[in-house]
PDB file of N, CA and C in Angstrom:
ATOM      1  N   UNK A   1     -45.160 -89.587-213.214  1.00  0.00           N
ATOM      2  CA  UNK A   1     -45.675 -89.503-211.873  1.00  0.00           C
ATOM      3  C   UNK A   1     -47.191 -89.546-211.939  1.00  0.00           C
ATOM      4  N   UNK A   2     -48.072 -90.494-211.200  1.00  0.00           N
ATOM      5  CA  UNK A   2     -49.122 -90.519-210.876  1.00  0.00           C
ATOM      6  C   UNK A   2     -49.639 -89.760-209.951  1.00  0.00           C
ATOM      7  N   UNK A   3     -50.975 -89.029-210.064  1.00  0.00           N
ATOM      8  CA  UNK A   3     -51.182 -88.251-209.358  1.00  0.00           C
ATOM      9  C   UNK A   3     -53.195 -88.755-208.420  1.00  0.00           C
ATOM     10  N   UNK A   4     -53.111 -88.986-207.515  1.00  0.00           N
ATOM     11  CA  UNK A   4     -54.073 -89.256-207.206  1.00  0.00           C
ATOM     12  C   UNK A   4     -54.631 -88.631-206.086  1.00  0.00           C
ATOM     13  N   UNK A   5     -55.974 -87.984-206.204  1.00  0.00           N
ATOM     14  CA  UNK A   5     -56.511 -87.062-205.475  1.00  0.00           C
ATOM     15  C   UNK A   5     -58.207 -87.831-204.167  1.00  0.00           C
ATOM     16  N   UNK A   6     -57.809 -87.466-203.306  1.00  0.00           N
ATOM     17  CA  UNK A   6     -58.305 -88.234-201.891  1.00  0.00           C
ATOM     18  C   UNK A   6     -59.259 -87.152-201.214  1.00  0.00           C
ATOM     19  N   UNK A   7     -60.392 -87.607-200.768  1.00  0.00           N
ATOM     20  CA  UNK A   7     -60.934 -86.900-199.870  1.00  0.00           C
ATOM     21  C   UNK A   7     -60.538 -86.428-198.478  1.00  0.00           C
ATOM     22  N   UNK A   8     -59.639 -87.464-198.103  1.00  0.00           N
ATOM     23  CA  UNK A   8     -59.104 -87.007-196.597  1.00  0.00           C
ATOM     24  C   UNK A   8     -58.268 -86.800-196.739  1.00  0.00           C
ATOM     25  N   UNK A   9     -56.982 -87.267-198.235  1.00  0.00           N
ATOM     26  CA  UNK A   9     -55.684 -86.769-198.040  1.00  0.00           C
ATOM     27  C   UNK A   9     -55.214 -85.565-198.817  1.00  0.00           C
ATOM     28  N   UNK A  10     -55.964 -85.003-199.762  1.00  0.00           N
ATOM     29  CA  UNK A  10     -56.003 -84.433-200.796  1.00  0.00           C
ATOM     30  C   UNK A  10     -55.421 -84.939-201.792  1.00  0.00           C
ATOM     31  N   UNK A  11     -53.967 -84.245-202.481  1.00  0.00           N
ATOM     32  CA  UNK A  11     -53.389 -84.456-203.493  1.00  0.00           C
ATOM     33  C   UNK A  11     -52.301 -85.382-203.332  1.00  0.00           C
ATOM     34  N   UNK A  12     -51.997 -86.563-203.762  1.00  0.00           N
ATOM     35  CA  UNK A  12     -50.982 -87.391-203.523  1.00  0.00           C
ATOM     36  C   UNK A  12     -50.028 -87.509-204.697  1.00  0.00           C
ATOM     37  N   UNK A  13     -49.139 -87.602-204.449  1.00  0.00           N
ATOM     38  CA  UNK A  13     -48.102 -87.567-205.774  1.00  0.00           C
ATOM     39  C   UNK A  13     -47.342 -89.145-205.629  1.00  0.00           C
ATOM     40  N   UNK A  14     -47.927 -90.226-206.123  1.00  0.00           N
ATOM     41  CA  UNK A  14     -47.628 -91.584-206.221  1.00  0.00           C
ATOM     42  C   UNK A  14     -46.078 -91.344-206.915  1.00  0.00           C
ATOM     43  N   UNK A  15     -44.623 -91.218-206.454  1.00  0.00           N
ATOM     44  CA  UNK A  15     -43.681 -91.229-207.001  1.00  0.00           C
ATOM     45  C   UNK A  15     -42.443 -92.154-206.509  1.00  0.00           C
ATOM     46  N   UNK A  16     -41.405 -92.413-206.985  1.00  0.00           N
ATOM     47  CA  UNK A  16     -40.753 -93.515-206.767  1.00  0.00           C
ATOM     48  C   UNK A  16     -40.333 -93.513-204.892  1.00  0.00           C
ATOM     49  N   UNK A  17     -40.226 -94.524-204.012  1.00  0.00           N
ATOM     50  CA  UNK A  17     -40.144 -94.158-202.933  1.00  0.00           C
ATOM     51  C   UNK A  17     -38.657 -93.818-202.509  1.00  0.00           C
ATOM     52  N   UNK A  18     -38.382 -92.654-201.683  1.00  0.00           N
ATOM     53  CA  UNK A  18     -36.948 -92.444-201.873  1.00  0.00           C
ATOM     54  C   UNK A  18     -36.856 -93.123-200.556  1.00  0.00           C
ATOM     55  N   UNK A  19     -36.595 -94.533-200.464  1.00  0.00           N
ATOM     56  CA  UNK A  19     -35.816 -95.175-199.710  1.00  0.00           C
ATOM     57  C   UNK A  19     -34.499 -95.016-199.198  1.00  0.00           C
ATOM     58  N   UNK A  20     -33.682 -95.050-198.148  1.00  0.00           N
ATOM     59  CA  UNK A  20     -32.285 -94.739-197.998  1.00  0.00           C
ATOM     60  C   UNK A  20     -31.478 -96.252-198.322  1.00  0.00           C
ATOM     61  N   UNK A  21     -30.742 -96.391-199.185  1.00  0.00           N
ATOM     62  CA  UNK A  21     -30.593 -97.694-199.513  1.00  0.00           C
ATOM     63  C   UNK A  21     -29.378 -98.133-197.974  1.00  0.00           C
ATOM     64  N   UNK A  22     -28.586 -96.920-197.624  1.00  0.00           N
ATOM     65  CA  UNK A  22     -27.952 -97.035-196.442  1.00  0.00           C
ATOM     66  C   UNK A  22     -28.631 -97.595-195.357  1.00  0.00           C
ATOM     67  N   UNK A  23     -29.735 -97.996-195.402  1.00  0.00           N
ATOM     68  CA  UNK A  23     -30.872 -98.230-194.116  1.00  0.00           C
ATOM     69  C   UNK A  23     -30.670 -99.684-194.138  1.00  0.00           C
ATOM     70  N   UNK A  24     -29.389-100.447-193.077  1.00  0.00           N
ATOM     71  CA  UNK A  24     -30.072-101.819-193.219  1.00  0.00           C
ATOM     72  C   UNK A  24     -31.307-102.436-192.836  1.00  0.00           C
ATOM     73  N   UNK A  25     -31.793-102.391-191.945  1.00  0.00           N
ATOM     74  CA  UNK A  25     -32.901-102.308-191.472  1.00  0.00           C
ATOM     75  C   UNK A  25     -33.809-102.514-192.171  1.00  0.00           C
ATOM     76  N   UNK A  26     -34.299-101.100-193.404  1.00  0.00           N
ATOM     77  CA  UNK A  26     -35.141-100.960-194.265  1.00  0.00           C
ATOM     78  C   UNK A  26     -34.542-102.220-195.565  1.00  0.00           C
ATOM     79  N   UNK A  27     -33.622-102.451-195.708  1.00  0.00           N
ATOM     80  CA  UNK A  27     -33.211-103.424-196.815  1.00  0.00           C
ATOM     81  C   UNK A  27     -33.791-105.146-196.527  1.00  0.00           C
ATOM     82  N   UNK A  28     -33.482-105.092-194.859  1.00  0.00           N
ATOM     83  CA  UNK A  28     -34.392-106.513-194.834  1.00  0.00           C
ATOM     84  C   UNK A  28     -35.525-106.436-194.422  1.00  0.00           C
ATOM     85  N   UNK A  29     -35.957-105.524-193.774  1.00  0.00           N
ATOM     86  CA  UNK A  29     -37.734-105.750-193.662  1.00  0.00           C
ATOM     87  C   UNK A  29     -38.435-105.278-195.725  1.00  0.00           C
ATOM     88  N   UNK A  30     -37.582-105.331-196.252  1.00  0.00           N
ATOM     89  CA  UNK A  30     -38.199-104.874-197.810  1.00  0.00           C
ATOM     90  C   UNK A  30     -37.490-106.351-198.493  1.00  0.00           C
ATOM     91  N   UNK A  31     -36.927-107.325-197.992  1.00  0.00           N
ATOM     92  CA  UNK A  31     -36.414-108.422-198.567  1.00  0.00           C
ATOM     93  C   UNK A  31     -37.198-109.308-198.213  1.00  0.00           C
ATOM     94  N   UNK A  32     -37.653-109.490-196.763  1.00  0.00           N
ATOM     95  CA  UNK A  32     -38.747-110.285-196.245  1.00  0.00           C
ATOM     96  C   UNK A  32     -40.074-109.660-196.813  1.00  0.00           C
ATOM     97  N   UNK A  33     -40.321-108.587-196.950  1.00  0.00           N
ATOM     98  CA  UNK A  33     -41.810-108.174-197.219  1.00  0.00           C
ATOM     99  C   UNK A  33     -41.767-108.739-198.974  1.00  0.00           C
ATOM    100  N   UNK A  34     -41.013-108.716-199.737  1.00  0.00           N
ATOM    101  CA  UNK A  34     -40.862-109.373-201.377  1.00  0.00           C
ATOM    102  C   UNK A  34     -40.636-110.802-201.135  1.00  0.00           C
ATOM    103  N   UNK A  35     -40.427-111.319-199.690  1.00  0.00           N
ATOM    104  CA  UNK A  35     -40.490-112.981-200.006  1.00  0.00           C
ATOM    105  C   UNK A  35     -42.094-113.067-199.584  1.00  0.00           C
ATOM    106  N   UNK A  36     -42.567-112.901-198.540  1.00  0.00           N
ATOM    107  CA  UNK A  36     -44.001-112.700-198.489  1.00  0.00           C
ATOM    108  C   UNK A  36     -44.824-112.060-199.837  1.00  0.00           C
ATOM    109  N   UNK A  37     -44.457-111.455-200.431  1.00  0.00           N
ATOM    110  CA  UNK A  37     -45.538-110.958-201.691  1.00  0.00           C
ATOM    111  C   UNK A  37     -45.421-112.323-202.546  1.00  0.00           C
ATOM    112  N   UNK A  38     -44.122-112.591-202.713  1.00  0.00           N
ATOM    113  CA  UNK A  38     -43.712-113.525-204.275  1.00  0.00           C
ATOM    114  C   UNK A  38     -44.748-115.010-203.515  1.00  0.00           C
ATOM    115  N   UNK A  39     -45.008-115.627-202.507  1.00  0.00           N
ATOM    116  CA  UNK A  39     -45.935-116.700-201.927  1.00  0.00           C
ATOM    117  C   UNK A  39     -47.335-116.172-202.475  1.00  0.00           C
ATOM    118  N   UNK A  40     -47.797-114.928-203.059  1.00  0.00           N
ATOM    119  CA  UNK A  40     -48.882-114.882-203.612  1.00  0.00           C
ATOM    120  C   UNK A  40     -49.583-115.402-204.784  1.00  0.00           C
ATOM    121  N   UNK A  41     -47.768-115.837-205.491  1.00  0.00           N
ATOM    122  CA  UNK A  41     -47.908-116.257-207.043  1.00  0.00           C
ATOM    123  C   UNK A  41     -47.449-117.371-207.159  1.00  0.00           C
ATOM    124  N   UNK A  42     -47.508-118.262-205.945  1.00  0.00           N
ATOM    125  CA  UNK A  42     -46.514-119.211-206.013  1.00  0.00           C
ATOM    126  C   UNK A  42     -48.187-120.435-206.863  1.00  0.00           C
ATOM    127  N   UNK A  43     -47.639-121.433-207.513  1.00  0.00           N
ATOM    128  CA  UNK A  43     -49.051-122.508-207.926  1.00  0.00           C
ATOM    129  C   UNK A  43     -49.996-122.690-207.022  1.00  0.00           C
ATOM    130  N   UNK A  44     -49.496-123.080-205.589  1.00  0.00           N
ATOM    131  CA  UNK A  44     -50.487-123.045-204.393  1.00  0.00           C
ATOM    132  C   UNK A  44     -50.311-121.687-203.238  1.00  0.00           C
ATOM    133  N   UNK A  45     -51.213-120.279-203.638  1.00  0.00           N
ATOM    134  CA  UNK A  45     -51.068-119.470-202.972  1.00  0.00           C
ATOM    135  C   UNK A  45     -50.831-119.497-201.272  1.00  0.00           C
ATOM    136  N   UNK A  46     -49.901-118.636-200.742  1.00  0.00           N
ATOM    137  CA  UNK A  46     -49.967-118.403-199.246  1.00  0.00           C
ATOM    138  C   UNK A  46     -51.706-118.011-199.176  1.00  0.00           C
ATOM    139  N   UNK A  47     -52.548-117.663-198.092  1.00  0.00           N
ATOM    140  CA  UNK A  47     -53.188-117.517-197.478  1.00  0.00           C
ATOM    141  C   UNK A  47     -53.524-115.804-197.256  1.00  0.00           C
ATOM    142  N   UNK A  48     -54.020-115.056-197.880  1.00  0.00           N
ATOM    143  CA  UNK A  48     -54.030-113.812-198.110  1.00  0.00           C
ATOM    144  C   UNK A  48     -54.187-113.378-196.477  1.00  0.00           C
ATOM    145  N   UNK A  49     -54.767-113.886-195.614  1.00  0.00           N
ATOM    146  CA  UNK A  49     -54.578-113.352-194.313  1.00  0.00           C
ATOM    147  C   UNK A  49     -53.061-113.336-193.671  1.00  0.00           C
ATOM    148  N   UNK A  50     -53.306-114.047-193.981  1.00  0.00           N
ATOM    149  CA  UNK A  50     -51.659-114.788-193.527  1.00  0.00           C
ATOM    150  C   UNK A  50     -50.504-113.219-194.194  1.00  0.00           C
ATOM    151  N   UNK A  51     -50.766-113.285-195.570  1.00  0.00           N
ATOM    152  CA  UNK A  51     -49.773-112.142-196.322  1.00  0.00           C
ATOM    153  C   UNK A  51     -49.980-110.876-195.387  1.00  0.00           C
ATOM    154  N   UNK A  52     -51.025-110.784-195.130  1.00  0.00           N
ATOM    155  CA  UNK A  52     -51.607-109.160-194.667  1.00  0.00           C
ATOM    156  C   UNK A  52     -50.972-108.946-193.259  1.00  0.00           C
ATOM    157  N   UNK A  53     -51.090-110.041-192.541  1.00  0.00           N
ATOM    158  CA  UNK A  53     -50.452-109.615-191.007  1.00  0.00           C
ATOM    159  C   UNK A  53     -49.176-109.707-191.052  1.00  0.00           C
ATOM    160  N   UNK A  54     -48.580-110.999-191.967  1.00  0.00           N
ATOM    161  CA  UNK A  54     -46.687-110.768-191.851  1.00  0.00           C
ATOM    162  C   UNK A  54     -46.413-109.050-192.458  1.00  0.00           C
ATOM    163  N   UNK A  55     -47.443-108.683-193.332  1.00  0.00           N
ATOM    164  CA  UNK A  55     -47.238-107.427-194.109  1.00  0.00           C
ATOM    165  C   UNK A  55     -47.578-106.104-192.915  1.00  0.00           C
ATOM    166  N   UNK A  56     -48.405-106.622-192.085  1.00  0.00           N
ATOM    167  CA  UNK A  56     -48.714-105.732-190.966  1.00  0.00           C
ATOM    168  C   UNK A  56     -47.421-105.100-189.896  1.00  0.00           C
ATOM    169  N   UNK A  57     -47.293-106.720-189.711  1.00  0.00           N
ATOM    170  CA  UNK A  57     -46.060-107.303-188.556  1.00  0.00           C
ATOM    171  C   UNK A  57     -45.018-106.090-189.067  1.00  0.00           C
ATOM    172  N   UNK A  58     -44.217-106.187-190.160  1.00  0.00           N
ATOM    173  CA  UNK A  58     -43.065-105.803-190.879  1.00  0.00           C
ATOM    174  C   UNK A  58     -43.007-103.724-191.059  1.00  0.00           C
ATOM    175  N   UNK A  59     -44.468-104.084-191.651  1.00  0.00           N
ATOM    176  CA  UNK A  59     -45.114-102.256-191.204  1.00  0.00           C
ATOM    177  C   UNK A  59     -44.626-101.650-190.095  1.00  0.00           C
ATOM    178  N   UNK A  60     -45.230-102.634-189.152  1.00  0.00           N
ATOM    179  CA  UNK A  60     -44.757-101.529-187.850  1.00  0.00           C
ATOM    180  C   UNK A  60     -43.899-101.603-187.353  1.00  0.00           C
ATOM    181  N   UNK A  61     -43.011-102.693-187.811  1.00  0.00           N
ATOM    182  CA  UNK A  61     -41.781-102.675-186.988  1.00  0.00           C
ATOM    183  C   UNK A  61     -40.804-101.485-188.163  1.00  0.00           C
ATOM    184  N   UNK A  62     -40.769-101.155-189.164  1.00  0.00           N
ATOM    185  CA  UNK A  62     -40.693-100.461-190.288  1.00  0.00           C
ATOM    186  C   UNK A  62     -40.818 -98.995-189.811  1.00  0.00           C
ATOM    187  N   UNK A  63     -42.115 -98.553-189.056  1.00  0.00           N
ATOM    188  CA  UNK A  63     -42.393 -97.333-188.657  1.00  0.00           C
ATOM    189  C   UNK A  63     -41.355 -96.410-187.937  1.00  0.00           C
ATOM    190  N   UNK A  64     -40.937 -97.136-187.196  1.00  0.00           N
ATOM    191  CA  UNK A  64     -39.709 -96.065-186.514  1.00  0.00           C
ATOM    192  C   UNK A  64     -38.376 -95.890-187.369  1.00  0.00           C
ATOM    193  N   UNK A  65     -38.109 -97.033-187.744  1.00  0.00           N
ATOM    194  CA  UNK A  65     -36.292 -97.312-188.602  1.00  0.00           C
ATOM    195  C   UNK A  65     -36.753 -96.659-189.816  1.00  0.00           C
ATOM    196  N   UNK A  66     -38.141 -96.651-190.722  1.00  0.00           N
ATOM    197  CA  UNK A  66     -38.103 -96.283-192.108  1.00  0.00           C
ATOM    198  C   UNK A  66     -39.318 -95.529-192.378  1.00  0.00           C
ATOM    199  N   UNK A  67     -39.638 -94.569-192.344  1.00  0.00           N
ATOM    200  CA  UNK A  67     -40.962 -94.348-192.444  1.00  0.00           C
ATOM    201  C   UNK A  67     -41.352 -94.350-193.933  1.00  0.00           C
ATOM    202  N   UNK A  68     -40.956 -94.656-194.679  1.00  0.00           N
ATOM    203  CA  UNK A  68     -41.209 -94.592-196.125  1.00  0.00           C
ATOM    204  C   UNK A  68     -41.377 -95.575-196.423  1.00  0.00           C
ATOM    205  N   UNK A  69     -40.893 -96.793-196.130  1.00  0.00           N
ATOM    206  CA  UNK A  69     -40.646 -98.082-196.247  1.00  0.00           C
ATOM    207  C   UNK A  69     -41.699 -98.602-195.756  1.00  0.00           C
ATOM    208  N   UNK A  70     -42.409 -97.960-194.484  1.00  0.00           N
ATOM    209  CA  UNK A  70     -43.921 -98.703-193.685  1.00  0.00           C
ATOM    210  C   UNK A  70     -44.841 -97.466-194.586  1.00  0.00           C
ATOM    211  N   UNK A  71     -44.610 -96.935-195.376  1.00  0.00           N
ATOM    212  CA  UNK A  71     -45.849 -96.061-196.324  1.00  0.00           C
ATOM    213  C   UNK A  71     -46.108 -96.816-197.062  1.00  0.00           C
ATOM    214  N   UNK A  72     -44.873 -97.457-198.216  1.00  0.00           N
ATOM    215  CA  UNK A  72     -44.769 -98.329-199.221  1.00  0.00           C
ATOM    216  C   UNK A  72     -45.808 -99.616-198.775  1.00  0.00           C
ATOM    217  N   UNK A  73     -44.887 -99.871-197.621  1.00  0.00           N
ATOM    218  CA  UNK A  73     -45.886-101.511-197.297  1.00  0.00           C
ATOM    219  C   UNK A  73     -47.484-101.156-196.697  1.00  0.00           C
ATOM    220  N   UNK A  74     -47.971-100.361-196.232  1.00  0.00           N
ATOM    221  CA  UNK A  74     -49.025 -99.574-196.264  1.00  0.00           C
ATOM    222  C   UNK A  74     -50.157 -99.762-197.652  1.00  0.00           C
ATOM    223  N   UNK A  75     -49.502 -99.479-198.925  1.00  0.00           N
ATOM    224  CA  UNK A  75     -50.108 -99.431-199.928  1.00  0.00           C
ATOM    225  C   UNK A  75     -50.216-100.809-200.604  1.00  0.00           C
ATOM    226  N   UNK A  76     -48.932-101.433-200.489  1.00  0.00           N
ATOM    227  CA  UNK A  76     -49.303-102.898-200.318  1.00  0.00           C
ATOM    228  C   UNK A  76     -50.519-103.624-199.793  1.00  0.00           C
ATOM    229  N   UNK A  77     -50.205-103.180-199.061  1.00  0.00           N
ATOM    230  CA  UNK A  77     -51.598-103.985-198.176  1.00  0.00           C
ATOM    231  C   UNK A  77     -52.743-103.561-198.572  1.00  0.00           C
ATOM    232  N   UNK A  78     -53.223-102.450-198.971  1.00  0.00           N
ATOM    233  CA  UNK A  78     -54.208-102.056-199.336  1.00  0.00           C
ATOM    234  C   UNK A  78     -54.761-102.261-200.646  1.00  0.00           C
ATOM    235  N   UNK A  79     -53.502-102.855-201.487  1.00  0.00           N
ATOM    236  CA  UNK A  79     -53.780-103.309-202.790  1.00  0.00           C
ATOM    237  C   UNK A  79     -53.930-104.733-202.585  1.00  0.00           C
ATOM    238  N   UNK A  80     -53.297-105.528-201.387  1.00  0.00           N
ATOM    239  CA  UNK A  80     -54.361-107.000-201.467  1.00  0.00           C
ATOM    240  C   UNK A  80     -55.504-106.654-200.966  1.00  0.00           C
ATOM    241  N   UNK A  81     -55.821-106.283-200.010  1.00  0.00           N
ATOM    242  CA  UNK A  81     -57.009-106.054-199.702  1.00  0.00           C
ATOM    243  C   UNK A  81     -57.686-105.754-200.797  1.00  0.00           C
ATOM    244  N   UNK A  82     -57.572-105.425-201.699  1.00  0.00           N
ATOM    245  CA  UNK A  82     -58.532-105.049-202.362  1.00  0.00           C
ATOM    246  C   UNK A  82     -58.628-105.697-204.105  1.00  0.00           C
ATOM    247  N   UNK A  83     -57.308-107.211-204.053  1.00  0.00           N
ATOM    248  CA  UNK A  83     -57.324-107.904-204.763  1.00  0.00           C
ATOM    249  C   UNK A  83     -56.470-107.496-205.958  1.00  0.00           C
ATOM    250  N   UNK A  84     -55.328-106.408-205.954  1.00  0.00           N
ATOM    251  CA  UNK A  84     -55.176-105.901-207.015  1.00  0.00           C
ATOM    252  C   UNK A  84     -53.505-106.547-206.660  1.00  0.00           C
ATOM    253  N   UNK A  85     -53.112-106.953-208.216  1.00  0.00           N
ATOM    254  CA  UNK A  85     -51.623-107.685-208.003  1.00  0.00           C
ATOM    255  C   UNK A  85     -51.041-106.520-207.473  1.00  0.00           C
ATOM    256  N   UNK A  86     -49.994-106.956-206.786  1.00  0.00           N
ATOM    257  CA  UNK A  86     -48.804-106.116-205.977  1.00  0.00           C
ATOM    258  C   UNK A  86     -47.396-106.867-206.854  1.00  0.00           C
ATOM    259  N   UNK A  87     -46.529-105.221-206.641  1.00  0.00           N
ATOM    260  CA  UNK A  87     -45.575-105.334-207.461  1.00  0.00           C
ATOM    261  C   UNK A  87     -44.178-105.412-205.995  1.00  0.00           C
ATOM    262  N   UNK A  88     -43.137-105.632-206.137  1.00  0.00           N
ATOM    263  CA  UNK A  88     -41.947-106.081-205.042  1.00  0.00           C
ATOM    264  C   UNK A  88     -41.411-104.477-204.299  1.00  0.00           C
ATOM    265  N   UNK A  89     -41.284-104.886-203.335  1.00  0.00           N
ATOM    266  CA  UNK A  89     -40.949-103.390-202.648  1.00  0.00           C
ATOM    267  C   UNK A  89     -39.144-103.090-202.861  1.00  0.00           C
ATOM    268  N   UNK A  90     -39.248-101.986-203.452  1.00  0.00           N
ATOM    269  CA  UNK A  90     -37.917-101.896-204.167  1.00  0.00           C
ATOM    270  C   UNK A  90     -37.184-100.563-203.017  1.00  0.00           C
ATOM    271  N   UNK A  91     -36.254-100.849-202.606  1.00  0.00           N
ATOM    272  CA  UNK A  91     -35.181-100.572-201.568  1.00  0.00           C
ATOM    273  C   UNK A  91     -33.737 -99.836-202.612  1.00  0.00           C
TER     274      UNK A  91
END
């Protein structure tokens, strides 16, 4: 477990996300959000704006049905933003 410590959030405990795998909902907005990531690595990249708002889009519709699932894609986004490879959102 990674542990990473925040000025506004304090102590965060980066640990596996306990997704409800029972959540359909959460299973395809996390199937579409891993076809949108994998266009990052494709020979001719998607359009990093482009990734960030379908990644936005999916967030909030995510927020009510999964809230763990729009945390996950949350950190996503914040790791393109900030250029760092992203790994597949696992459900």
């Amino acid at each position: 477990m990674a542990r990473i410590k925040s000025v506004i959030f304090g102590d965060y405990n980066m640990m596996k996300s306990s997704i409800p795998a029972s959540n359909p909902f959460a299973q395809v907005i996390a199937a579409e959000a891993n076809r949108v990531i994998r266009t990052l690595q494709l020979p001719k990249p998607a359009d990093r704006t482009a990734v960030e708002s379908v990644l936005e889009s999916l967030k909030a519709i995510a927020e009510p049905t999964s809230p763990e699932l729009a945390k996950t894609l949350n950190i996503r986004l914040i790791a393109i933003r900030n250029n760092i490879q992203v790994n597949q959102v696992e459900v």
